[in-house]
C-alpha atoms as a PDB file:
ATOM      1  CA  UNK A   1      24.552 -16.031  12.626  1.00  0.00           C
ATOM      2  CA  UNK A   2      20.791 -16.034  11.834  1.00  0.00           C
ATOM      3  CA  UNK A   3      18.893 -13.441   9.756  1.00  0.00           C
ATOM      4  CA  UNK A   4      16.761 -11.248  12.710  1.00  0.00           C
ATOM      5  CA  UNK A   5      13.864 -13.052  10.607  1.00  0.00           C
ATOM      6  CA  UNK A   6      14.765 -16.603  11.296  1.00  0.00           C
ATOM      7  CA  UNK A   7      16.302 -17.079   7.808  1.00  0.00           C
ATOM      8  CA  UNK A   8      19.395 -18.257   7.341  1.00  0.00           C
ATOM      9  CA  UNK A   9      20.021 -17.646   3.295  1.00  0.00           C
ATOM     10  CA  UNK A  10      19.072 -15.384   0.534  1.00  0.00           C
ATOM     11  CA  UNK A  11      16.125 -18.168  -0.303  1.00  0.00           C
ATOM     12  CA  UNK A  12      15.011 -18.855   3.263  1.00  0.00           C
ATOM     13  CA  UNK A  13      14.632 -14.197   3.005  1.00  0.00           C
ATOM     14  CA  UNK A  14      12.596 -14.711  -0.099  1.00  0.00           C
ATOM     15  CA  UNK A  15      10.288 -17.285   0.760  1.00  0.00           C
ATOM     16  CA  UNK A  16       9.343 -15.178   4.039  1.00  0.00           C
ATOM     17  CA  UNK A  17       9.112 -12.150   2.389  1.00  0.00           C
ATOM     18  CA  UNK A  18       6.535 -13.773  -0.537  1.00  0.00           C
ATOM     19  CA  UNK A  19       4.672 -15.546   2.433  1.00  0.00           C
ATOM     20  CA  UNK A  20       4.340 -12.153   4.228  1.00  0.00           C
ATOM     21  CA  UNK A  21       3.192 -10.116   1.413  1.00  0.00           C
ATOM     22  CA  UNK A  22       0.714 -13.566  -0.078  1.00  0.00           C
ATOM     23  CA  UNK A  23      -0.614 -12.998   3.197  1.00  0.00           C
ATOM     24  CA  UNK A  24      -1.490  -9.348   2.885  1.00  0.00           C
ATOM     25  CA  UNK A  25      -2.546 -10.357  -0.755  1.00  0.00           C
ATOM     26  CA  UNK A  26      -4.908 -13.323   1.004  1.00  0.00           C
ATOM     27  CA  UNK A  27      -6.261 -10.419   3.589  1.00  0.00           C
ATOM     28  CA  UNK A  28      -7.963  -8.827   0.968  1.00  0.00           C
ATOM     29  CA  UNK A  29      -5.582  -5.586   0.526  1.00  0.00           C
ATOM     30  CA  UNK A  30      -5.156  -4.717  -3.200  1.00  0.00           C
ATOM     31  CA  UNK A  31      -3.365  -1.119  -2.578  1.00  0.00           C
ATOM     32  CA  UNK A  32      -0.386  -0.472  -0.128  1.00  0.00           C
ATOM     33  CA  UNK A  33       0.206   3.401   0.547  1.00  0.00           C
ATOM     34  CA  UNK A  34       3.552   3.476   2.916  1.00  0.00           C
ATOM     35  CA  UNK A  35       5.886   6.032   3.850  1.00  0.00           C
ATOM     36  CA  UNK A  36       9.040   4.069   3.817  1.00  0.00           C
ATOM     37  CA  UNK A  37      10.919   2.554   1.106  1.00  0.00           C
ATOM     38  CA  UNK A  38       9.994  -0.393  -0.662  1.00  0.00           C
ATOM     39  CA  UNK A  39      12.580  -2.861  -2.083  1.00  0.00           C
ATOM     40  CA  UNK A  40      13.575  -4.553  -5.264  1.00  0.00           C
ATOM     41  CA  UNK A  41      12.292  -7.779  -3.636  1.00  0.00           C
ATOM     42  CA  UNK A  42       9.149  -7.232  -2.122  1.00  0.00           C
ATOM     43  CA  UNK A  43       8.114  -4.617  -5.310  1.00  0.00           C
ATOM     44  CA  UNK A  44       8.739  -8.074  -7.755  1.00  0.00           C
ATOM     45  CA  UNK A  45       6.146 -10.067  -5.465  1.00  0.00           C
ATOM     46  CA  UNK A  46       3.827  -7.066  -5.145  1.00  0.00           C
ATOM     47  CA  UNK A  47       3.653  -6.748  -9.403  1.00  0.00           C
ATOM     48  CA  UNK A  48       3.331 -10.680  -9.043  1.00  0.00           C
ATOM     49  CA  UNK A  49       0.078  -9.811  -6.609  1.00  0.00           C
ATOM     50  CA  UNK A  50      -1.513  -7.382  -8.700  1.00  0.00           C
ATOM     51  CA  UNK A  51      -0.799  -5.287  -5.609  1.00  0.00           C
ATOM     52  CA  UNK A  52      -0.689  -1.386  -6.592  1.00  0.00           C
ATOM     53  CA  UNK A  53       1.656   0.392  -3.864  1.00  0.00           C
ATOM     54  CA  UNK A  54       1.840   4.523  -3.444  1.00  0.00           C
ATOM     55  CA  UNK A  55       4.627   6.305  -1.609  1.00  0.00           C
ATOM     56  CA  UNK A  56       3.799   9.028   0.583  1.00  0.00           C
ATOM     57  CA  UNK A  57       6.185  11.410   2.004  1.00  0.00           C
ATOM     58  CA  UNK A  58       4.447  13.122   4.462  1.00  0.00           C
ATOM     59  CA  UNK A  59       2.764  11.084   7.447  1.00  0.00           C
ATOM     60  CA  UNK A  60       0.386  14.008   7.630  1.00  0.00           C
ATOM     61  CA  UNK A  61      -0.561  12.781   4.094  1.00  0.00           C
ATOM     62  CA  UNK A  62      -0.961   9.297   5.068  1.00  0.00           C
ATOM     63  CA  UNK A  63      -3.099   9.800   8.049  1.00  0.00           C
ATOM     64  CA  UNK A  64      -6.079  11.566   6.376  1.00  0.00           C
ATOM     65  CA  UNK A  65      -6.126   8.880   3.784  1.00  0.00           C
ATOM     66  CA  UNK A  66      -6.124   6.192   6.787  1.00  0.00           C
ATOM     67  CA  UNK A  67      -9.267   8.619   7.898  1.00  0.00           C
ATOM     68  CA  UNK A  68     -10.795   8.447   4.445  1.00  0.00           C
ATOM     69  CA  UNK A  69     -10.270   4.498   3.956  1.00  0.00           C
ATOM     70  CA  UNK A  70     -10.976   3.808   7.808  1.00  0.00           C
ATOM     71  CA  UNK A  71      -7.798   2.127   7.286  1.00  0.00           C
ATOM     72  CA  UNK A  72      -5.291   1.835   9.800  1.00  0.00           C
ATOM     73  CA  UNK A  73      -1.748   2.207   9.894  1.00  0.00           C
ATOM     74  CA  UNK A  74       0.407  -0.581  10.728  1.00  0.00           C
ATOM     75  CA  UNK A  75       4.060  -0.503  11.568  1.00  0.00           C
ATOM     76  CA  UNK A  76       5.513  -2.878  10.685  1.00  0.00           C
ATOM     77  CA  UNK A  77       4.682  -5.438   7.503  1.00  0.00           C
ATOM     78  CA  UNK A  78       1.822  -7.640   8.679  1.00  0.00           C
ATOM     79  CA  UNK A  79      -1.800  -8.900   7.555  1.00  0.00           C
ATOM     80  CA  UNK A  80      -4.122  -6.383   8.477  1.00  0.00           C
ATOM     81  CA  UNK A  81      -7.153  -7.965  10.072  1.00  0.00           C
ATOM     82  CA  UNK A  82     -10.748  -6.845   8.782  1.00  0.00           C
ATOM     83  CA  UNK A  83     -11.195  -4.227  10.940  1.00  0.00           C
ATOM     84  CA  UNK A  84      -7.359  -2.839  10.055  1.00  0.00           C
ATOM     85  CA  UNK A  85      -8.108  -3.187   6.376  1.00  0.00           C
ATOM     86  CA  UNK A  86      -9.951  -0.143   4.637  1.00  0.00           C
ATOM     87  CA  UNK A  87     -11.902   0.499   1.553  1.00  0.00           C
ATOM     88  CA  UNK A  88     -11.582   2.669  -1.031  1.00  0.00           C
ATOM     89  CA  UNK A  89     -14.433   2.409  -3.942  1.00  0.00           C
ATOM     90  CA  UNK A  90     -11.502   3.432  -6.620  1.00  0.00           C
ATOM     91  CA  UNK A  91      -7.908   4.706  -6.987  1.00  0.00           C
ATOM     92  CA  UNK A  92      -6.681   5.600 -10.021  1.00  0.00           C
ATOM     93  CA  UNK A  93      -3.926   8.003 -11.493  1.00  0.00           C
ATOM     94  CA  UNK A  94      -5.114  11.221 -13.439  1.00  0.00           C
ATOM     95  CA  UNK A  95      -3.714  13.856 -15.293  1.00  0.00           C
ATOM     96  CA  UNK A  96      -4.718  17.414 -13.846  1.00  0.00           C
ATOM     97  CA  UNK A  97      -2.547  20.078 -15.818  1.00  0.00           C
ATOM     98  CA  UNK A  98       0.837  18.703 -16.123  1.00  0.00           C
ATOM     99  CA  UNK A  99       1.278  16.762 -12.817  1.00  0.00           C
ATOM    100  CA  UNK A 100      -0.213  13.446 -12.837  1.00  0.00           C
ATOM    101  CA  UNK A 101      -2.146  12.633  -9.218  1.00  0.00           C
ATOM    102  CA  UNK A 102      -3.496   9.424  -7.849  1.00  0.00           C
ATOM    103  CA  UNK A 103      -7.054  10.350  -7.034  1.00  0.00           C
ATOM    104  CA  UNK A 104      -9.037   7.896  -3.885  1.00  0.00           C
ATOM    105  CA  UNK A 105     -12.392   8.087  -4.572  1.00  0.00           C
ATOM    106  CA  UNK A 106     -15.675   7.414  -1.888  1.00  0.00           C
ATOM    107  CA  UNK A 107     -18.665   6.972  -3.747  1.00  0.00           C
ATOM    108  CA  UNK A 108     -20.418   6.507   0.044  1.00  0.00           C
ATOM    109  CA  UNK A 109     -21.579   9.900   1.065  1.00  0.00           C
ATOM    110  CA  UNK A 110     -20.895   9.002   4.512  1.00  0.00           C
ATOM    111  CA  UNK A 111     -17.478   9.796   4.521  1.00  0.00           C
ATOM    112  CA  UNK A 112     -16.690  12.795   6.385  1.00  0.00           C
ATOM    113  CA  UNK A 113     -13.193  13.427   4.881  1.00  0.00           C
ATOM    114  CA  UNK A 114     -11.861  15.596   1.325  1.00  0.00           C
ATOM    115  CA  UNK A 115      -8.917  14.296   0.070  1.00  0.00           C
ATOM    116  CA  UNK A 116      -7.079  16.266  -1.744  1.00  0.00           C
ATOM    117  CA  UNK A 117      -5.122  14.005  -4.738  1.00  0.00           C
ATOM    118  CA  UNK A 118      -1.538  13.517  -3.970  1.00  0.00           C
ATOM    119  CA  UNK A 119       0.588  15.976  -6.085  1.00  0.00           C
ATOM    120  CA  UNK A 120       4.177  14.112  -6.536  1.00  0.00           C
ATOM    121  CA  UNK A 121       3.558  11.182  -4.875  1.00  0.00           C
ATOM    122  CA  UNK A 122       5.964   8.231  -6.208  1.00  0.00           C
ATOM    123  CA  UNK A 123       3.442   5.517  -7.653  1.00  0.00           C
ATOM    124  CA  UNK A 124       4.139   2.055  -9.170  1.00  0.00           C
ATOM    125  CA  UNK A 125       1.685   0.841 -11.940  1.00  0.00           C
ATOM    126  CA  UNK A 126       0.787  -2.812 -11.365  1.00  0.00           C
ATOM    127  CA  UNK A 127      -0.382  -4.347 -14.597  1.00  0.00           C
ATOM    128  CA  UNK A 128      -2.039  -7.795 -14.193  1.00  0.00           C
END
């Protein structure tokens, strides 16, 4: 029986799954903010990317920072095409109080959207 992805071994899953996300990588994205889980796998290429990813939990959440970014949300994991692909100027992880928050920033006073930063939102590091 075949994998649904057309792999049929634990290597064949790997080398799809590092040629999807290389792809992503070759697109230009250097965040991923998702609602879904991400796993063991795909987070050890992402780290090998330098690609930062950010958990959201509530697809409320996620849409207003798709606003923000003029990003759009994809379904499923795919290369976003240029017009799919957003910008953000900077995201980085601050303290405020106690709670640490991962703060996107537009420097282009064009954009009509406050974001709040995202209070307990699960965030990997990427160190290059």
């Amino acid at each position: 029986m075949l994998h649904p992805l057309g792999c049929c071994t634990a290597q064949g899953e790997e080398e799809h799954l590092e040629a999807q996300l290389a792809a992503i990588r070759d697109a230009g994205a250097t965040v991923i903010v998702t609602s879904g889980r991400v796993g063991d796998m795909a987070m050890h290429f992402l780290n090998k990317f330098g690609i930062l990813v950010l958990k959201l939990t509530s697809k409320h959440d996620l849409r207003r920072l798709c606003r923000t970014c003029k990003a759009t949300a994809l379904p499923r994991l795919s290369p976003p095409t240029a017009t799919e692909l957003g910008h953000c100027d900077e995201v980085v992880m601050e303290e405020i109080g106690d709670t640490t928050v991962t703060v996107f920033r537009q420097h282009d006073d064009a954009s009509q959207v406050v974001t709040p930063p995202f209070p307990g939102a699960q965030c990997t590091v990427n160190e290059a």
